[in-house]
C-alpha atoms as a PDB file:
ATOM      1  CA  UNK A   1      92.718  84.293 290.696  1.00  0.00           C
ATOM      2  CA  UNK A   2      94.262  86.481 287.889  1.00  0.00           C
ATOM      3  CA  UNK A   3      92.091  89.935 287.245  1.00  0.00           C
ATOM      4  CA  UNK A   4      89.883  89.148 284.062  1.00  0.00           C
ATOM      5  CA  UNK A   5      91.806  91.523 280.943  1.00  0.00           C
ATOM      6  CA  UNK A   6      90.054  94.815 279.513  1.00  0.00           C
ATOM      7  CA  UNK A   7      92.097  95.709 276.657  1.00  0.00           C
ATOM      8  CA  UNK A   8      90.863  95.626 273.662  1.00  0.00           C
ATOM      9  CA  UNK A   9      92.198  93.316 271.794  1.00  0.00           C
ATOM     10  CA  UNK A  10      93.591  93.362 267.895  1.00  0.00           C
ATOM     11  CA  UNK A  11      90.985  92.217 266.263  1.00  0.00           C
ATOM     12  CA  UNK A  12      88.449  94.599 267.631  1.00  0.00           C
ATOM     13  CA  UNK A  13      90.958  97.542 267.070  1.00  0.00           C
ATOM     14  CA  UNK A  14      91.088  96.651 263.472  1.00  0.00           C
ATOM     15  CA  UNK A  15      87.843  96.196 262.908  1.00  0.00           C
ATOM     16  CA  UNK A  16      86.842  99.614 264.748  1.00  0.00           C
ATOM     17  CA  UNK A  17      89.397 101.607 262.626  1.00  0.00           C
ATOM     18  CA  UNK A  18      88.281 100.476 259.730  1.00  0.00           C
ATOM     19  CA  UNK A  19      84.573 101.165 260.401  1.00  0.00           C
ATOM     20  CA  UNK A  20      85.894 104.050 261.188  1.00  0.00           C
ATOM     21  CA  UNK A  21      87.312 104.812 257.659  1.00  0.00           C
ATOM     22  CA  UNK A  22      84.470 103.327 256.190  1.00  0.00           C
ATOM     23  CA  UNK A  23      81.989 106.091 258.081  1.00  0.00           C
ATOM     24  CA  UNK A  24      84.410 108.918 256.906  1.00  0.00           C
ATOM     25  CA  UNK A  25      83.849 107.845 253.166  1.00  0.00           C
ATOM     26  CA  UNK A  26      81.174 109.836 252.117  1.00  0.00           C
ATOM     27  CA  UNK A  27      82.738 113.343 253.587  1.00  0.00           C
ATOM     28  CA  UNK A  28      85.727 112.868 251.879  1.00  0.00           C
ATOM     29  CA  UNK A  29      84.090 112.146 248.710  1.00  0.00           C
ATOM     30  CA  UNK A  30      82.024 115.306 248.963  1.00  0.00           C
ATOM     31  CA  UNK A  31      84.591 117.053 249.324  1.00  0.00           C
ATOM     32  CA  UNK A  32      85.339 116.199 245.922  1.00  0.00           C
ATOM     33  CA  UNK A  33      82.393 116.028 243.830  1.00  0.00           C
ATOM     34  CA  UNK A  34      80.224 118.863 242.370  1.00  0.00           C
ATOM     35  CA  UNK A  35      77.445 120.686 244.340  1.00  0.00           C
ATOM     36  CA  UNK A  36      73.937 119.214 244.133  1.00  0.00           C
ATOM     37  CA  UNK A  37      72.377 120.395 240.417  1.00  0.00           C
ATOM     38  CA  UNK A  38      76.074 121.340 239.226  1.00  0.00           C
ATOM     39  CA  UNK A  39      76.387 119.901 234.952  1.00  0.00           C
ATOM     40  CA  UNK A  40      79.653 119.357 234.591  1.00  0.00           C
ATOM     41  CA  UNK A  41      81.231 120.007 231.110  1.00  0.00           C
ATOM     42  CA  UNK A  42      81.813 116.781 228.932  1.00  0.00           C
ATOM     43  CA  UNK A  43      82.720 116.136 226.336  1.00  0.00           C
ATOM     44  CA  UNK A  44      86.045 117.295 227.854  1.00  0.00           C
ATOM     45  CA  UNK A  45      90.010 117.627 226.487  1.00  0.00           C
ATOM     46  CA  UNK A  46      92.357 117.781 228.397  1.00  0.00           C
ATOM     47  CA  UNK A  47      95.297 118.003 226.181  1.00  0.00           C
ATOM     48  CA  UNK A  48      93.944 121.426 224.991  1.00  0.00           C
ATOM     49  CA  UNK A  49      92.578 122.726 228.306  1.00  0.00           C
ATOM     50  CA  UNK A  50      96.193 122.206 229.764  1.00  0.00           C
ATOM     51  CA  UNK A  51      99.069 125.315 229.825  1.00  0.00           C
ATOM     52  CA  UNK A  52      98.701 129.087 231.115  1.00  0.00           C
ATOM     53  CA  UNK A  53      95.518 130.796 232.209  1.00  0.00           C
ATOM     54  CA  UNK A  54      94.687 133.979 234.337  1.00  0.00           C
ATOM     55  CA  UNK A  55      92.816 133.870 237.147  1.00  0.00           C
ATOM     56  CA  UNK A  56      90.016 136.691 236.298  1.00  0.00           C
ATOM     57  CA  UNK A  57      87.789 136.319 239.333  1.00  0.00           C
ATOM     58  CA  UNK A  58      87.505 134.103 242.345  1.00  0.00           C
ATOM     59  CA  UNK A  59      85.234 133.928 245.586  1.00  0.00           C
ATOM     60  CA  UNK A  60      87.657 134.732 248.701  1.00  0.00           C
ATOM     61  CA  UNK A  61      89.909 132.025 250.660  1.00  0.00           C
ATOM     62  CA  UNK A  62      92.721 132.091 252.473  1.00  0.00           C
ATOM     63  CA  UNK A  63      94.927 130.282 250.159  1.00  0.00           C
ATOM     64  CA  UNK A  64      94.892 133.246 248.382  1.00  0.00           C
ATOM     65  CA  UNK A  65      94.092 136.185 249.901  1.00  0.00           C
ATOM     66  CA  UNK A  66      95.725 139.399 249.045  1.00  0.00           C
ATOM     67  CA  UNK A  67      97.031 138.004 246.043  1.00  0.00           C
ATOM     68  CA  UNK A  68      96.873 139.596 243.057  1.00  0.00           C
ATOM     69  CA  UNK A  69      97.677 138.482 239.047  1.00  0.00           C
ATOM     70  CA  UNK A  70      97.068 134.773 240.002  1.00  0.00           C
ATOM     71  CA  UNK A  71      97.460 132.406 237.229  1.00  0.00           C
ATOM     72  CA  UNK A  72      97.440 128.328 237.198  1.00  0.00           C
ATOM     73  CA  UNK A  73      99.587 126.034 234.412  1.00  0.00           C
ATOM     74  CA  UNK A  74      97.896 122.371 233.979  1.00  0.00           C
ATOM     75  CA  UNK A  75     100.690 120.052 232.509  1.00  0.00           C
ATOM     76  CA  UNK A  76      99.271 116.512 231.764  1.00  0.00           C
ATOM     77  CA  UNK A  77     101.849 113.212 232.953  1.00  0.00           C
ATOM     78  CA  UNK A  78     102.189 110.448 231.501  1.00  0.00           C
ATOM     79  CA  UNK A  79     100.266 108.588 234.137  1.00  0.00           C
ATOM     80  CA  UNK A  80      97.386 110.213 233.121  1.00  0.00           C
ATOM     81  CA  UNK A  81      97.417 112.898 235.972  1.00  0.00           C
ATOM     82  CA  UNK A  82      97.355 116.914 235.612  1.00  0.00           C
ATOM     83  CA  UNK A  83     100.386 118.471 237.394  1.00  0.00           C
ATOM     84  CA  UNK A  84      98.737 122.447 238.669  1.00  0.00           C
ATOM     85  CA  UNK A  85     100.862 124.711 239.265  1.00  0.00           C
ATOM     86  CA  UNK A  86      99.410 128.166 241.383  1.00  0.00           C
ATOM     87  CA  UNK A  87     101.082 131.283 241.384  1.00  0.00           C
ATOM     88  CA  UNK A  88      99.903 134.904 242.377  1.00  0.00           C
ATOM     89  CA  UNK A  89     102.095 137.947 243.866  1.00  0.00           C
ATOM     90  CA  UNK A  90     101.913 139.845 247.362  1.00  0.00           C
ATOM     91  CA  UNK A  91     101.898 143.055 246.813  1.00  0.00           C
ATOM     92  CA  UNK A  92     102.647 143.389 250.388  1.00  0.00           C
ATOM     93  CA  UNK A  93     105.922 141.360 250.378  1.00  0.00           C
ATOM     94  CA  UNK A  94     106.844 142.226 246.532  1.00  0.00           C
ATOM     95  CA  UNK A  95     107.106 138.517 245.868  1.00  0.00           C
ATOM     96  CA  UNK A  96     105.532 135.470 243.978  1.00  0.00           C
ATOM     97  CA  UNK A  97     103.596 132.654 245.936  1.00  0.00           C
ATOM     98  CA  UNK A  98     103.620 129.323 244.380  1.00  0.00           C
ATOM     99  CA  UNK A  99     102.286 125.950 245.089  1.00  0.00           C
ATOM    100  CA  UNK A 100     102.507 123.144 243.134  1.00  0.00           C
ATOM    101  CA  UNK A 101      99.776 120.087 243.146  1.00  0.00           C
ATOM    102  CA  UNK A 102      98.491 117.134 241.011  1.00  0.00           C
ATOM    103  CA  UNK A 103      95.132 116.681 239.586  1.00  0.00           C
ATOM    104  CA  UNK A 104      93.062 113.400 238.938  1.00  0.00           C
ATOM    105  CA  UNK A 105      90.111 112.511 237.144  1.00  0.00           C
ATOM    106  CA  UNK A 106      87.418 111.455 239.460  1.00  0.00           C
ATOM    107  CA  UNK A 107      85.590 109.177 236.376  1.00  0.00           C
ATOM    108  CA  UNK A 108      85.796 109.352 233.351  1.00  0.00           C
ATOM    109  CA  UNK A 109      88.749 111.306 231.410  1.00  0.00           C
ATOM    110  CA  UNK A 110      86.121 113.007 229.062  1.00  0.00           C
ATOM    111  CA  UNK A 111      84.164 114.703 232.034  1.00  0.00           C
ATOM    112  CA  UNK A 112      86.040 117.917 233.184  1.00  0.00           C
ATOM    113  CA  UNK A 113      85.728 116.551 236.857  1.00  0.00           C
ATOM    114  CA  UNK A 114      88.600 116.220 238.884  1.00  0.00           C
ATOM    115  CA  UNK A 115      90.110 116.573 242.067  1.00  0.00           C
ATOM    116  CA  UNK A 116      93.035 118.278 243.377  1.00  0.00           C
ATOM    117  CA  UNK A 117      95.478 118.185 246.225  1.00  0.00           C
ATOM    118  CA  UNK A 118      98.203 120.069 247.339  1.00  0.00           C
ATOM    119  CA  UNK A 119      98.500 119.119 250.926  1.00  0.00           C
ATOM    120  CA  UNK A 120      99.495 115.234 250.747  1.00  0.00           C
ATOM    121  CA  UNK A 121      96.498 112.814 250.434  1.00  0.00           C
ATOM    122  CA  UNK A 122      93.428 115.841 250.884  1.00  0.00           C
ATOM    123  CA  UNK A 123      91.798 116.587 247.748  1.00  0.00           C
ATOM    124  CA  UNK A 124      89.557 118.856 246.776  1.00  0.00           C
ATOM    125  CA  UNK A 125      86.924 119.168 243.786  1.00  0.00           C
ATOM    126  CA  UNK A 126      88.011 120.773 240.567  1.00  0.00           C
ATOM    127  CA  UNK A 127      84.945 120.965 238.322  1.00  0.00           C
ATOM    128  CA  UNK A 128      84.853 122.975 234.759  1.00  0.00           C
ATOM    129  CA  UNK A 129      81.004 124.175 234.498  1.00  0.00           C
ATOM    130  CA  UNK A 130      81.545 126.722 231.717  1.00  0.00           C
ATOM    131  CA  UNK A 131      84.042 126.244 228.959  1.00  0.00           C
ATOM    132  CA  UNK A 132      84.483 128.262 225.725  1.00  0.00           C
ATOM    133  CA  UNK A 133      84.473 126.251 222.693  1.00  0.00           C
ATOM    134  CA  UNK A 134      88.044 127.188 221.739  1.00  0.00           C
ATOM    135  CA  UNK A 135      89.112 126.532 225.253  1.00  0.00           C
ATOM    136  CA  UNK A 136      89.732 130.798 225.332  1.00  0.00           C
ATOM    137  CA  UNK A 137      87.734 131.025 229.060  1.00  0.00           C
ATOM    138  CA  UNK A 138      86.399 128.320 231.850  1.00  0.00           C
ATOM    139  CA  UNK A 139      84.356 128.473 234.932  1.00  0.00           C
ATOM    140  CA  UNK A 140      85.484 126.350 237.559  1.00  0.00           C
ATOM    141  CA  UNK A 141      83.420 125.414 240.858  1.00  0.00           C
ATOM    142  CA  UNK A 142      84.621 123.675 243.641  1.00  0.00           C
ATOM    143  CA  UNK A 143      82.985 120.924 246.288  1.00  0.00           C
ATOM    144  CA  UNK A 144      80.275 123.616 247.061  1.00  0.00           C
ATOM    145  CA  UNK A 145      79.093 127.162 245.730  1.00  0.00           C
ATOM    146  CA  UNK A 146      82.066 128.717 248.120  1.00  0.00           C
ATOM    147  CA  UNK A 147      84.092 128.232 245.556  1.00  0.00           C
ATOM    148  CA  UNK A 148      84.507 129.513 242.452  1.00  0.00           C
ATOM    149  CA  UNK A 149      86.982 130.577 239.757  1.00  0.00           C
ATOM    150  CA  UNK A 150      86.552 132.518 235.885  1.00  0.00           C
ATOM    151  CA  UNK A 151      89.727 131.681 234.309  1.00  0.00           C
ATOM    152  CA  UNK A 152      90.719 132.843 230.628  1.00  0.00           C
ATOM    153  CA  UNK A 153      93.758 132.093 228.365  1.00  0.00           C
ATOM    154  CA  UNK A 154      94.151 136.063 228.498  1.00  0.00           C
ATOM    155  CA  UNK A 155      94.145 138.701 230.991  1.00  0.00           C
ATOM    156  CA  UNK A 156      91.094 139.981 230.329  1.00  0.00           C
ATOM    157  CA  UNK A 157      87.688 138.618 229.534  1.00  0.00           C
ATOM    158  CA  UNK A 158      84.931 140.193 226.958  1.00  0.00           C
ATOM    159  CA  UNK A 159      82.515 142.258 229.396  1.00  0.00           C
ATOM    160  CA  UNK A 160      79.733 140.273 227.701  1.00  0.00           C
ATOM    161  CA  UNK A 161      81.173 137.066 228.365  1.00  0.00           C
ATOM    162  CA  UNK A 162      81.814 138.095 232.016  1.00  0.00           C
ATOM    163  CA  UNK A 163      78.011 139.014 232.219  1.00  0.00           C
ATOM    164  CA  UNK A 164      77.265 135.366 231.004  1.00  0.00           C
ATOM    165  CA  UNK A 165      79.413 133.652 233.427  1.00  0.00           C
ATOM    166  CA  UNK A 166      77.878 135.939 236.438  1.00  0.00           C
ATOM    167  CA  UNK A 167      75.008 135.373 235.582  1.00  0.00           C
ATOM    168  CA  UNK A 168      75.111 131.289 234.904  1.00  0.00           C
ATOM    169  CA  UNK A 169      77.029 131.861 238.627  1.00  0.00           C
ATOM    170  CA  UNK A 170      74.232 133.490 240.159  1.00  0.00           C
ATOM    171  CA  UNK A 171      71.754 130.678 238.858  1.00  0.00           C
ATOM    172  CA  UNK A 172      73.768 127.807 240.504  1.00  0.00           C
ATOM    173  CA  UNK A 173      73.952 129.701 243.986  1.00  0.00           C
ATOM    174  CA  UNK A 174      76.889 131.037 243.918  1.00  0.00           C
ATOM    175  CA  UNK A 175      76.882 134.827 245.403  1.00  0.00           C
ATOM    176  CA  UNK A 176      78.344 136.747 242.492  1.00  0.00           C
ATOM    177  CA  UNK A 177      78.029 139.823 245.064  1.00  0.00           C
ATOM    178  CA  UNK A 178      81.359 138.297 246.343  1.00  0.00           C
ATOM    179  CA  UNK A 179      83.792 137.856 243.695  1.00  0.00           C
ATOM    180  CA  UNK A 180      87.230 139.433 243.626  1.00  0.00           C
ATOM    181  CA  UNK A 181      88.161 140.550 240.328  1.00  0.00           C
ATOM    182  CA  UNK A 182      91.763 140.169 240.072  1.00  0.00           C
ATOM    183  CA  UNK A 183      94.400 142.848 238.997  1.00  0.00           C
ATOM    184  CA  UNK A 184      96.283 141.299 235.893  1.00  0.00           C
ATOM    185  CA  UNK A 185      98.569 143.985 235.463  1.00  0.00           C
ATOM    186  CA  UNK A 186     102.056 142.482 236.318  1.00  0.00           C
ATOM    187  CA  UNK A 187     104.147 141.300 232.737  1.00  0.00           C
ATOM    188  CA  UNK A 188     106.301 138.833 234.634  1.00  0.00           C
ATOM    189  CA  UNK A 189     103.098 136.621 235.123  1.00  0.00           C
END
């Protein structure tokens, strides 16, 4: 008499995979929404928050480190997605560092919610929290208070509006203690 088969078979394989995917569903969409008590800004445009702005302070990650007059171009496609293009310069290797990704909406087009990927099918969240009326500055937080980003249309931001977004920062979490305020001094930027 034969030996009674263990292996599993396809159906049960299937089935366990996607269980599988289905348990993994709820990390990957935190890591793009906004942190617990974050408002995201809405009503939100697009069309005018897209071209150049200057990265004016940031919390610290790799991706980044060491760099210094960082800067980010949104271009919107036709399909409705934001192409984001990163670029800073090593000071240490007297060259530019660039990465290009593509943005999506995560609901509705009018909430300034979005996530981001550069590395293939990983996304991460993109959410404006503070946005000047004339689209001149934005505050940008990521999946969790870890990250953070004051961007402005110019290299430098008003001290008082600085103090405003440190402070509206500070209330959501965020430890302001840790920003890097980056050096916007290069003209080729």
């Amino acid at each position: 008499m034969p030996a009674p088969s263990y292996r599993p078979t396809h159906r049960w394989f299937h089935r366990a995979a996607l269980l599988m995917c289905l348990a993994w569903l709820p990390v990957l969409n935190a890591c793009t929404s906004p942190p617990d008590g974050v408002t995201v800004v809405s009503p939100f445009d697009v069309k005018r928050y897209a071209g150049q702005w200057f990265e004016i302070a940031r919390l610290d990650h790799s991706f980044e480190r060491g760099l210094t007059d960082v800067n980010a171009t949104y271009r919107l496609q036709t399909d409705g997605s934001v192409a984001v293009i990163n670029r800073g310069f090593n000071p240490d290797k007297g060259e530019w560092k660039e990465v290009v990704g593509r943005a999506l909406f995560t609901g509705d087009s009018n909430t300034a919610s979005l996530k981001v990927s550069f590395f293939g099918p990983f996304f991460g969240g993109y959410h404006v929290i503070a946005l000047d009326p004339d689209y001149r500055w934005a505050m940008v937080i990521g999946p969790s208070t870890g990250y953070l980003w004051i961007l402005a249309r110019d290299k430098q931001l008003p001290p008082g509006v600085r103090e405003q977004l440190v402070a509206q920062a500070a209330r959501l979490g965020v430890n302001t203690r840790e920003l890097i305020w980056v050096e916007q001094r290069r003209g080729d930027s």
